[in-house]
Protein backbone atom coordinates (compact mmCIF):
# COMPACT_ATOMS: atom_id res chain seq x y z
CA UNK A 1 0.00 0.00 0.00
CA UNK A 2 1.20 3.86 0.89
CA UNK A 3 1.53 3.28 4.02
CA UNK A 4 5.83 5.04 5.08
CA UNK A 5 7.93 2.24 6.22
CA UNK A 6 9.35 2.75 9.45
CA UNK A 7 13.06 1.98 9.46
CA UNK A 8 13.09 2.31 13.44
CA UNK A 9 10.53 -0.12 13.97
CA UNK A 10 9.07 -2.50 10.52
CA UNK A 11 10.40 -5.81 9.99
CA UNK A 12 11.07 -7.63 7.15
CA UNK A 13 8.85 -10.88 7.24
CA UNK A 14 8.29 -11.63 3.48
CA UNK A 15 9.20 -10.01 0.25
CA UNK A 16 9.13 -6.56 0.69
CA UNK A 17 9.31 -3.75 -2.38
CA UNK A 18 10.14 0.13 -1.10
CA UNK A 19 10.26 2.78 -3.09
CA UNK A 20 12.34 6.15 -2.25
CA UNK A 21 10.67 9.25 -2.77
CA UNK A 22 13.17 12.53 -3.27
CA UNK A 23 12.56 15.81 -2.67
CA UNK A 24 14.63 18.65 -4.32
CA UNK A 25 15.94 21.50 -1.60
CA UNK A 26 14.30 24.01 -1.41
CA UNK A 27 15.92 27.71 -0.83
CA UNK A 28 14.77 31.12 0.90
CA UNK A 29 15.10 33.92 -2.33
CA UNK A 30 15.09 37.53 -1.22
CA UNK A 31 15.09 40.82 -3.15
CA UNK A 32 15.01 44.09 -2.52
CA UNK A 33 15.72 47.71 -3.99
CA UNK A 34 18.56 49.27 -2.21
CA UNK A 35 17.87 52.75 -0.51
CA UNK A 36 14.30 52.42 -2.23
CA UNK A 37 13.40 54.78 -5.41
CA UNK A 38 11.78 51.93 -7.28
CA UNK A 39 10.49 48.68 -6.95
CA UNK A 40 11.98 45.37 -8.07
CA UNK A 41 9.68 42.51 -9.51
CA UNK A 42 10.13 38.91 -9.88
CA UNK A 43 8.78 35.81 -11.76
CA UNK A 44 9.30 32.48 -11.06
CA UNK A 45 7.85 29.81 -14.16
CA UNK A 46 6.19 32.94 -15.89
CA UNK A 47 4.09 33.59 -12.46
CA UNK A 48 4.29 36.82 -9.65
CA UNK A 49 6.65 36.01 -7.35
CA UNK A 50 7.06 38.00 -4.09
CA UNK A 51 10.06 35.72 -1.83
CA UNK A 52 9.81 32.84 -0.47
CA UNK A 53 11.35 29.21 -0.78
CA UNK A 54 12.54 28.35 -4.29
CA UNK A 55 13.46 24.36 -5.45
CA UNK A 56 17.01 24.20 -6.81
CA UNK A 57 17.27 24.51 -10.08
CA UNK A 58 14.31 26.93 -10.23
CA UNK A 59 15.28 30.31 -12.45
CA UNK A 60 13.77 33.56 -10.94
CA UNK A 61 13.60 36.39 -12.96
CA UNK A 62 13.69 40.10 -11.85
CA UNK A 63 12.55 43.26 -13.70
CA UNK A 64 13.53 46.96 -11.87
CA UNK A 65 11.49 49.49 -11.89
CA UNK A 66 12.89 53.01 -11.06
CA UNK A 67 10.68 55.87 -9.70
CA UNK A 68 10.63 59.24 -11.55
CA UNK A 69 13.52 61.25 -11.75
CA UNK A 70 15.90 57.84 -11.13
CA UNK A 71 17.87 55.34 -13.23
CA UNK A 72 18.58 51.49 -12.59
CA UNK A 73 22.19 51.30 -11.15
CA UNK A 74 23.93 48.64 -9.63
CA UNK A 75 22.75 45.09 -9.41
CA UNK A 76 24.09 42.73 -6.20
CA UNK A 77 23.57 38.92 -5.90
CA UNK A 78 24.50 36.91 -2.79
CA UNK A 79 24.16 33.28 -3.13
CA UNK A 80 24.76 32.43 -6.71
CA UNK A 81 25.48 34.43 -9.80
CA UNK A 82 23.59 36.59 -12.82
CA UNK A 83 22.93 33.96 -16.03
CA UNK A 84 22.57 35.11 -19.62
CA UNK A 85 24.03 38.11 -19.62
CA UNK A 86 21.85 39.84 -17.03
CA UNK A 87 22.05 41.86 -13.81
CA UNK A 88 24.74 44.26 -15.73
CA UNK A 89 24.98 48.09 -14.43
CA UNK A 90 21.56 50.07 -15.81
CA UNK A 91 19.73 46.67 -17.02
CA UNK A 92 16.57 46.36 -16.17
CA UNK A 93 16.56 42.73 -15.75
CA UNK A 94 18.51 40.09 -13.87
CA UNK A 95 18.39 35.98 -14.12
CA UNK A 96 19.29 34.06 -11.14
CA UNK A 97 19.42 29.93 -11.20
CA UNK A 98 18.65 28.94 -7.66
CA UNK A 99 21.32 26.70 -5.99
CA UNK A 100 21.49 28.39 -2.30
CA UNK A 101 20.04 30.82 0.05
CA UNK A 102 19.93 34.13 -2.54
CA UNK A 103 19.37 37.59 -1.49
CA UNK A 104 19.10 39.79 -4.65
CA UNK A 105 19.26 43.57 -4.65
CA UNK A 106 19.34 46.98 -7.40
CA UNK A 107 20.29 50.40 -6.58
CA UNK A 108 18.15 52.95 -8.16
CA UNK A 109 20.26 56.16 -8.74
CA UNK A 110 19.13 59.60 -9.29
CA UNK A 111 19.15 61.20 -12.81
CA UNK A 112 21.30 64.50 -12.91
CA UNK A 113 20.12 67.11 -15.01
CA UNK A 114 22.43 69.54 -16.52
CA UNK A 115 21.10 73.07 -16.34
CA UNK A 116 23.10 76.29 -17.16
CA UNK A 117 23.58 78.60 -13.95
CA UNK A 118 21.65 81.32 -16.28
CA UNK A 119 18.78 78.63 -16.66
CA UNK A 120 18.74 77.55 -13.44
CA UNK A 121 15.82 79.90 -12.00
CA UNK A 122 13.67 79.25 -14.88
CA UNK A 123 14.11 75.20 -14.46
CA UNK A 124 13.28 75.43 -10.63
CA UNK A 125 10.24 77.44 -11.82
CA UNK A 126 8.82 75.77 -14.64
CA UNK A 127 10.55 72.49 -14.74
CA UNK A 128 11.80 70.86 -11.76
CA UNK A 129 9.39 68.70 -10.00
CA UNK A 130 7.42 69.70 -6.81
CA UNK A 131 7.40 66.31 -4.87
CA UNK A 132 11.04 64.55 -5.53
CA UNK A 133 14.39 65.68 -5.05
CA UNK A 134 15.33 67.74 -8.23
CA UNK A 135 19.09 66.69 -8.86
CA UNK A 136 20.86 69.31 -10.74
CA UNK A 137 24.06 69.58 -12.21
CA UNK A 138 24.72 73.10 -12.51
CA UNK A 139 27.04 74.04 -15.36
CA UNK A 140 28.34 77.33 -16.62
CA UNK A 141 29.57 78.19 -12.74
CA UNK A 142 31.81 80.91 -12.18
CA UNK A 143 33.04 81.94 -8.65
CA UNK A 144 31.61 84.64 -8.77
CA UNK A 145 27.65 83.00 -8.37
CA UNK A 146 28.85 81.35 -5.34
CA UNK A 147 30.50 83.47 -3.16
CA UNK A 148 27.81 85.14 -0.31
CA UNK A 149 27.72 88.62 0.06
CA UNK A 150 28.06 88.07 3.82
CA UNK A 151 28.23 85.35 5.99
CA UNK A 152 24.02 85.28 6.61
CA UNK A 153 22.85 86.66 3.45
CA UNK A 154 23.20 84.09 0.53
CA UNK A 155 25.27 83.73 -2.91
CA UNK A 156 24.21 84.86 -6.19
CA UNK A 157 22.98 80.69 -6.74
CA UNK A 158 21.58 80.57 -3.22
CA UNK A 159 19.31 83.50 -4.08
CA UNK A 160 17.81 81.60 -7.02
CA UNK A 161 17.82 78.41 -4.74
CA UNK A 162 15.95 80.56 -1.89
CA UNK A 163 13.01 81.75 -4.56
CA UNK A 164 11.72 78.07 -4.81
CA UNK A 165 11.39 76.93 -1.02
CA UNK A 166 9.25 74.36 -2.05
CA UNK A 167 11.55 72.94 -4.58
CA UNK A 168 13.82 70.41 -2.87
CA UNK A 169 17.00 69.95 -4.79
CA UNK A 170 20.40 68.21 -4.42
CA UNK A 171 23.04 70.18 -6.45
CA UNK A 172 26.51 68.89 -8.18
CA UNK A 173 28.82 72.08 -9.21
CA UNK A 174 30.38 71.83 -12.81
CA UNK A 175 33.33 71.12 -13.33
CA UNK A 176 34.31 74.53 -14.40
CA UNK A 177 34.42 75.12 -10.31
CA UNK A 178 37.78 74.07 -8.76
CA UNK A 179 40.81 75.44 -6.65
CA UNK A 180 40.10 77.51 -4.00
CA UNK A 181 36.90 79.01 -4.20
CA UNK A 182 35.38 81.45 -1.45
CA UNK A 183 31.73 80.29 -0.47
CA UNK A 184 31.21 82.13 2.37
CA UNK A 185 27.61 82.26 3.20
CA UNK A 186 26.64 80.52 -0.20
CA UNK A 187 23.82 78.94 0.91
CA UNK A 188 22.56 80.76 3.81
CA UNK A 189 18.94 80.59 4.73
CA UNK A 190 18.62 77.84 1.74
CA UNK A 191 16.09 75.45 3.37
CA UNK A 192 15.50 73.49 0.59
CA UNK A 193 19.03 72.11 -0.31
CA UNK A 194 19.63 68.60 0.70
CA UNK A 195 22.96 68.00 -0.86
CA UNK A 196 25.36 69.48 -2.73
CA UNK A 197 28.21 67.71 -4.19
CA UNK A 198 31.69 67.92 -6.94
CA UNK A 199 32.27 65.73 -9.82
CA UNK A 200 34.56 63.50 -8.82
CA UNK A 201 38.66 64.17 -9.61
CA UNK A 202 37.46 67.63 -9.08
């Protein structure tokens, strides 16, 4: 019959047939997008998958989706390795053949936009978006536009920053900026500035 045979206790008394039944292991799969700004989706045999254990073997597939204003960047797999191609730098998609324990994430980075300095006001008014972080590259620089003309009242580009309180912006200065450059009050009483960084070598 189907009854189990218990190796600890049954006896064999006449001709006896057993049969072995195997089971493949099974795996935990986790993904995630690092620092958030998108979501990441997965299939596993053409069907929504959301985590979970995984049979080896098994192929999950993930998709990225970036919010507004944000690019796919770097993809990260712990417990085995991208197939086909997949999971490169700015792909959307990544392959995975299950074999262990595999934790998958993608890095959604923001999308700079280059605006002149003498475009910049017009951008934060009629361009730049009211609800994300606007990241701006500001080009066209001179030392001139950021140097404060005291300590408490703000720089020729903090002024223009300062007319938009409501337009919350991360800001990378061109490359035409470098050496010693006096900012002195730059970016005083600039509430809506949440980072400001170089390009790098610069």
């Amino acid at each position: 019959g189907d009854a189990r045979w218990n190796f600890a206790a049954d006896t064999v008394t006449n001709n006896t047939v057993l049969y072995a039944k195997w089971e493949l292991n099974k795996y935990e799969v986790t993904f995630t997008v690092d620092g958030g700004n998108g979501r990441l989706n997965a299939t596993l045999n053409g069907s929504p998958f959301t985590g979970g254990k995984v049979e080896h073997g098994q192929t999950v597939e993930f998709t990225a989706h970036p919010n507004d204003g944000y690019e796919i960047g770097t993809w990260t797999v712990s417990g085995g390795v991208f197939e086909n191609n997949t999971g490169k730098e700015g792909g959307a998609t990544a392959t995975v053949k299950i074999t262990a324990a595999t934790t998958v994430t993608v890095k959604m980075n923001p999308i700079w936009v280059a605006v002149p300095f003498d475009d910049l006001n017009n951008y934060l008014r009629n361009k730049a978006s009211d609800s994300r972080v606007n990241c701006i590259e500001v080009t066209e620089l001179k030392p001139e536009h950021l140097k404060g003309k005291s300590r408490t009242y703000q720089s020729a580009l903090g002024e223009i920053l300062k007319k938009h309180p409501k337009k919350k912006v991360a800001l990378k200065l061109s490359k035409e900026i470098y050496g010693d450059i006096d900012m002195t009050g730059c970016f005083a009483n600039c509430t809506n500035l949440s980072q400001v960084q170089r390009l790098s070598g610069y």
